[in-house]
C-alpha atoms as a PDB file:
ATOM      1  CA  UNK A   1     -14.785   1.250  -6.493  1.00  0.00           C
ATOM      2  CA  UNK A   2     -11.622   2.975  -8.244  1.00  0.00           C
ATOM      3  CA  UNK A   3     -10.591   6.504  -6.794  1.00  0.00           C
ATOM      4  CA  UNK A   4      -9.669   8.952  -9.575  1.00  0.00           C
ATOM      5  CA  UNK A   5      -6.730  11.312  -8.672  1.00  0.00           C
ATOM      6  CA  UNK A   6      -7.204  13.475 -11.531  1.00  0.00           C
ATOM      7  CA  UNK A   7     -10.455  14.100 -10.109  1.00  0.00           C
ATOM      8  CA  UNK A   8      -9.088  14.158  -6.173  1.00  0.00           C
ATOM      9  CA  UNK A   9      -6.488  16.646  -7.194  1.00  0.00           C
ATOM     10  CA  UNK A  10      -9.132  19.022  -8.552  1.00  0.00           C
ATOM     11  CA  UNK A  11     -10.539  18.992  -5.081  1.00  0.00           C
ATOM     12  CA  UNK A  12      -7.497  20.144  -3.540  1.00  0.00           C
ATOM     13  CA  UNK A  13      -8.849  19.988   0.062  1.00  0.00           C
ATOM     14  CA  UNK A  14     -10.546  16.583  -0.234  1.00  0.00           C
ATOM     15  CA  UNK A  15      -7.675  15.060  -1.513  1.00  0.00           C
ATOM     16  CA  UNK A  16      -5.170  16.310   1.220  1.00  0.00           C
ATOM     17  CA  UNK A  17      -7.325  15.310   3.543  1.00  0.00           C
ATOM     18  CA  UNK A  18      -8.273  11.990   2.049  1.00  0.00           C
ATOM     19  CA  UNK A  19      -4.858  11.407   1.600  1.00  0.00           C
ATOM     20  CA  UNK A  20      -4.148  12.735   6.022  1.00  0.00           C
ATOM     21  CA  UNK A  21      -6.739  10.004   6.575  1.00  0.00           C
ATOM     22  CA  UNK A  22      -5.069   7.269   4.775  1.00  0.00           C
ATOM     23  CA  UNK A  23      -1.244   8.288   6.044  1.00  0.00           C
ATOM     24  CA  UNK A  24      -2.551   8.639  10.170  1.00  0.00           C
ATOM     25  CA  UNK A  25      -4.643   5.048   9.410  1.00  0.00           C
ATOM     26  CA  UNK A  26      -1.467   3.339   8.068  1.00  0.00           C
ATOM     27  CA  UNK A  27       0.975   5.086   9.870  1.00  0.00           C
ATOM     28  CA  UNK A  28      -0.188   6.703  13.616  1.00  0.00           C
ATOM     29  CA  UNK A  29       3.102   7.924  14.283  1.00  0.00           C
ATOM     30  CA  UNK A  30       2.541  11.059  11.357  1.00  0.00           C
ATOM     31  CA  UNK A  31      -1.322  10.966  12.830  1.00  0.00           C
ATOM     32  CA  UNK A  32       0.533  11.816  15.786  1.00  0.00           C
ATOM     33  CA  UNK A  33       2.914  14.251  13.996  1.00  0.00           C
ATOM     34  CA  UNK A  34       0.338  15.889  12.134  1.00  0.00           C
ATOM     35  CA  UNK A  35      -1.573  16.493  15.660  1.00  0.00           C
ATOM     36  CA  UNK A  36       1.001  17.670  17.767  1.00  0.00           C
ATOM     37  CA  UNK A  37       0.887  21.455  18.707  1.00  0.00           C
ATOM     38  CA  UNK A  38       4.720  21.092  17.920  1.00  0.00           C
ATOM     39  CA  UNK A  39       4.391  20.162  14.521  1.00  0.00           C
ATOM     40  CA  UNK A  40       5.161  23.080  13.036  1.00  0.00           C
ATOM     41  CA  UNK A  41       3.908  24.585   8.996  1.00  0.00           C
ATOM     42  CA  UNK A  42       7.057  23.214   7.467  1.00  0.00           C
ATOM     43  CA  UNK A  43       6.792  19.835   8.729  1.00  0.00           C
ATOM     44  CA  UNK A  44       3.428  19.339   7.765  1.00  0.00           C
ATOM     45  CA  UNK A  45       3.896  20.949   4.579  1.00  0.00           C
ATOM     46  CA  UNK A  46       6.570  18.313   3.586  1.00  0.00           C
ATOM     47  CA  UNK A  47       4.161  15.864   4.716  1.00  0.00           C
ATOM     48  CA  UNK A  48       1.696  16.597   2.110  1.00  0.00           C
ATOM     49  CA  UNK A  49       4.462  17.041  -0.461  1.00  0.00           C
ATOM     50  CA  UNK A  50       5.308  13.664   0.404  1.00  0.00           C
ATOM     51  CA  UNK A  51       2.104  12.255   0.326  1.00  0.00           C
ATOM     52  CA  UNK A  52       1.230  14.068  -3.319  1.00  0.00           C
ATOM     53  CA  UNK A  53       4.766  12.580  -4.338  1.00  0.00           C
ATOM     54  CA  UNK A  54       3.162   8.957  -3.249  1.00  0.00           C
ATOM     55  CA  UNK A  55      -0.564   9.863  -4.712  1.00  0.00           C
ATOM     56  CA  UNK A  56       1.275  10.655  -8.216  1.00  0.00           C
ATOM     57  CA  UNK A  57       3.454   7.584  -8.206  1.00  0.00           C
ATOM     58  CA  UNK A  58       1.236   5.064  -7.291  1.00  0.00           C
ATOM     59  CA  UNK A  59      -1.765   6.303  -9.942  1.00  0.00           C
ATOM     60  CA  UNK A  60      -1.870   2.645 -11.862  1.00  0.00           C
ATOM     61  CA  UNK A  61      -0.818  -0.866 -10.808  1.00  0.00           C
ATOM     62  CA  UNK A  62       1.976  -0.916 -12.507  1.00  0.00           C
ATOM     63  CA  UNK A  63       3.213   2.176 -11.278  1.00  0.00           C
ATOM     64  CA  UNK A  64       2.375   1.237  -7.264  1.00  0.00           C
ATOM     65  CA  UNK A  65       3.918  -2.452  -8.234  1.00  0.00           C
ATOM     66  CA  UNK A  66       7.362  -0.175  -9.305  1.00  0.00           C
ATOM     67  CA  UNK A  67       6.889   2.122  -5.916  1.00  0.00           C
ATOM     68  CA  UNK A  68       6.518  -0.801  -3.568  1.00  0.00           C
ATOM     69  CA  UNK A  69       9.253  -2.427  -5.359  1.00  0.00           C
ATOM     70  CA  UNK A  70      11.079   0.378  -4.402  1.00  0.00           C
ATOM     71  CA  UNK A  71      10.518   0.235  -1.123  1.00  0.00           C
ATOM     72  CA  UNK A  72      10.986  -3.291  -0.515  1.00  0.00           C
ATOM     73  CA  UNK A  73      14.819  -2.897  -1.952  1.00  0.00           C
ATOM     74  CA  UNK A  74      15.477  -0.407   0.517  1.00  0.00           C
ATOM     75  CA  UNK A  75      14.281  -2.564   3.174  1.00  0.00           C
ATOM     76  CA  UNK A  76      11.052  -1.163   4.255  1.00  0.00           C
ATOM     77  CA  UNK A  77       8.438  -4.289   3.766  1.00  0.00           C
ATOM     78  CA  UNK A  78       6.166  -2.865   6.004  1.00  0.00           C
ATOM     79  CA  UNK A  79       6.194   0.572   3.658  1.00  0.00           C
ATOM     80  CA  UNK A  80       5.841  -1.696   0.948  1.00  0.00           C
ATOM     81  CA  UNK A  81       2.902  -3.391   1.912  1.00  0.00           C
ATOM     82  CA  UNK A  82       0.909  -0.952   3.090  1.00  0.00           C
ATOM     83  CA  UNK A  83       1.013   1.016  -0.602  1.00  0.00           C
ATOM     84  CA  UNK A  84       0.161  -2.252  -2.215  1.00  0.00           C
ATOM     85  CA  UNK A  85      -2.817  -2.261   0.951  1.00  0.00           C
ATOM     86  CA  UNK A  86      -3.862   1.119  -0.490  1.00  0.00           C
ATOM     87  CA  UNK A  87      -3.898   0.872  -3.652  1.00  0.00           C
ATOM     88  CA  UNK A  88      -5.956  -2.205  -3.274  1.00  0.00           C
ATOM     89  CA  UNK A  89      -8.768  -0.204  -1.720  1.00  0.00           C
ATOM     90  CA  UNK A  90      -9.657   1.105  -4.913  1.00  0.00           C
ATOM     91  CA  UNK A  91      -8.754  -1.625  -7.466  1.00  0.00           C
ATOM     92  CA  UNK A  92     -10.115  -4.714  -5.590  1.00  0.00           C
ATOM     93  CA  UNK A  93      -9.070  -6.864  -8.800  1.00  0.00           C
ATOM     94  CA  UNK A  94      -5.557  -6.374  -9.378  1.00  0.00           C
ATOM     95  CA  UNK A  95      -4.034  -9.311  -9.046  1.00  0.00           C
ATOM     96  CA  UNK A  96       0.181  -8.846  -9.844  1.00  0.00           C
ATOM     97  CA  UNK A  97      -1.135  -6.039  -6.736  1.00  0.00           C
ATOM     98  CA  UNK A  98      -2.869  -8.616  -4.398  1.00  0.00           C
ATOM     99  CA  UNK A  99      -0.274 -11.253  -5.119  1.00  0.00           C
ATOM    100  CA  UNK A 100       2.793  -8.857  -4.091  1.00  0.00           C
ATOM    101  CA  UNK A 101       0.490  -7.849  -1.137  1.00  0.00           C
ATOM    102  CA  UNK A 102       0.525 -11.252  -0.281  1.00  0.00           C
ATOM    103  CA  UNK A 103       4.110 -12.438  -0.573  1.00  0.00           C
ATOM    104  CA  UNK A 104       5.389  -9.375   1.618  1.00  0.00           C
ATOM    105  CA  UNK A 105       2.311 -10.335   4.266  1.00  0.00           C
ATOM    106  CA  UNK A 106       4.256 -13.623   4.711  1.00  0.00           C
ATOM    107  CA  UNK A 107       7.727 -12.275   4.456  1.00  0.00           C
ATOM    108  CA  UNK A 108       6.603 -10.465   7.474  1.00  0.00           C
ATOM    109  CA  UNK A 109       5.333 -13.119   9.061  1.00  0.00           C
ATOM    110  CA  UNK A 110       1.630 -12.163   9.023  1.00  0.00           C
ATOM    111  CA  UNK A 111       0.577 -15.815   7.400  1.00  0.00           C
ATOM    112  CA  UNK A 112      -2.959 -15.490   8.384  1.00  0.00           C
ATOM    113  CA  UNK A 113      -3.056 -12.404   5.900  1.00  0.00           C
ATOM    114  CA  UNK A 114      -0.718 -13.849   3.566  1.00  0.00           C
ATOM    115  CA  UNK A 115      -3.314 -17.310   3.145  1.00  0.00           C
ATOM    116  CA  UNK A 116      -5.982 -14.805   3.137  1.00  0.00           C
ATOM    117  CA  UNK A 117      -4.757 -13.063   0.209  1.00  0.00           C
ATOM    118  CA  UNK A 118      -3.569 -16.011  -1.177  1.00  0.00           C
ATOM    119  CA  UNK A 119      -7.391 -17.362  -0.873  1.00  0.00           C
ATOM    120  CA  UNK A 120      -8.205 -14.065  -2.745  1.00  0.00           C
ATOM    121  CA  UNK A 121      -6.025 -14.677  -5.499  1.00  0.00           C
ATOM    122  CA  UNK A 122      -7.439 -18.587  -5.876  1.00  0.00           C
ATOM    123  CA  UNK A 123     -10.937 -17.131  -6.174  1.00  0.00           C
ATOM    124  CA  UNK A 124      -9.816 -14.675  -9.405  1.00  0.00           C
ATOM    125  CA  UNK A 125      -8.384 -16.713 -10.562  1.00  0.00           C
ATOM    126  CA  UNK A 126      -4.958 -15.820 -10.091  1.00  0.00           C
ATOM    127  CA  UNK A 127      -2.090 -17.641 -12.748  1.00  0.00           C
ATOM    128  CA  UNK A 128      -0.518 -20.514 -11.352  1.00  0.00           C
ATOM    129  CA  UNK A 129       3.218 -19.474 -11.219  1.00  0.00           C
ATOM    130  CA  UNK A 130       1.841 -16.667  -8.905  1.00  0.00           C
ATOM    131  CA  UNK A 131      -0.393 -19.020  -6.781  1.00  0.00           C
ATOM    132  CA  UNK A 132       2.900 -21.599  -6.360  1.00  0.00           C
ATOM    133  CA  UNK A 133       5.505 -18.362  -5.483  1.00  0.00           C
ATOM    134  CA  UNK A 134       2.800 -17.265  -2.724  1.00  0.00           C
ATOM    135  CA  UNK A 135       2.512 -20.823  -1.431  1.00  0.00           C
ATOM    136  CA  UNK A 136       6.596 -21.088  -1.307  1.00  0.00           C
ATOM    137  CA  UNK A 137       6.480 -17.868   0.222  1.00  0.00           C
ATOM    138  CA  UNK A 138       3.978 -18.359   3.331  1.00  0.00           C
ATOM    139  CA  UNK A 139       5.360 -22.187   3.366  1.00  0.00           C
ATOM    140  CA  UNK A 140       8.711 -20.688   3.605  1.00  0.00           C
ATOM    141  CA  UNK A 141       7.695 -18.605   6.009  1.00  0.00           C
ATOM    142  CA  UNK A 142       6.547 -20.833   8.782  1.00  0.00           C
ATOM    143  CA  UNK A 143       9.261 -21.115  11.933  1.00  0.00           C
END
């Protein structure tokens, strides 16, 4: 299933609160945020602005590959991963996706997820070089 944000954006409401849903499951903290009686019209507005900011720049593969890259530079693998997570909820096939998905997994030390990507990939098939980084990657990552 792919989701269309053209199509989310033209149902304004839906799509903010489509896009509260997948912010509070990734992240409870702004669940928590965007709950609390003390959260206050600004705050929330900048939330959504932020989260239409993410929607917008993470439309294609390409452009969510560029985003997470982005993230990962400035240190945030976790942030990282969990846009590459998203995105692959609606394109289950993208592999240069999946395959970043699964290197950060490891760098993080989450190896279970990292092999199960990994196994993902295998089943695509998925190009070598990628398969042998992924490998080094979760191999590397073992203490």
């Amino acid at each position: 299933m792919r989701i269309d944000i053209t199509q989310a954006r033209q149902h304004g409401a839906v799509a903010v609160l489509f896009a509260i849903c997948v912010l509070t499951t990734a992240n409870p903290a702004m669940g928590q945020a965007l709950a609390s009686p003390a959260a206050d019209g600004v705050a929330v507005e900048q939330q959504v602005l932020a989260l239409n900011g993410e929607l917008a720049a993470t439309e294609t593969e390409s452009d969510t590959l560029r985003f997470s890259a982005g993230l990962e530079a400035d240190g945030d693998l976790s942030g990282a991963a969990n846009v590459l997570e998203r995105y692959l909820f609606a394109d289950h096939n993208a592999v240069m996706a999946r395959a970043e998905y699964a290197l950060l997994l490891c760098r993080l030390d989450d190896l279970e997820a990292g092999r199960f990507e990994e196994a993902k990939l295998a089943s695509i098939p998925a190009p070598p070089d990628i398969m042998a980084r992924i490998a080094k990657a979760c191999a590397d990552a073992v203490p």
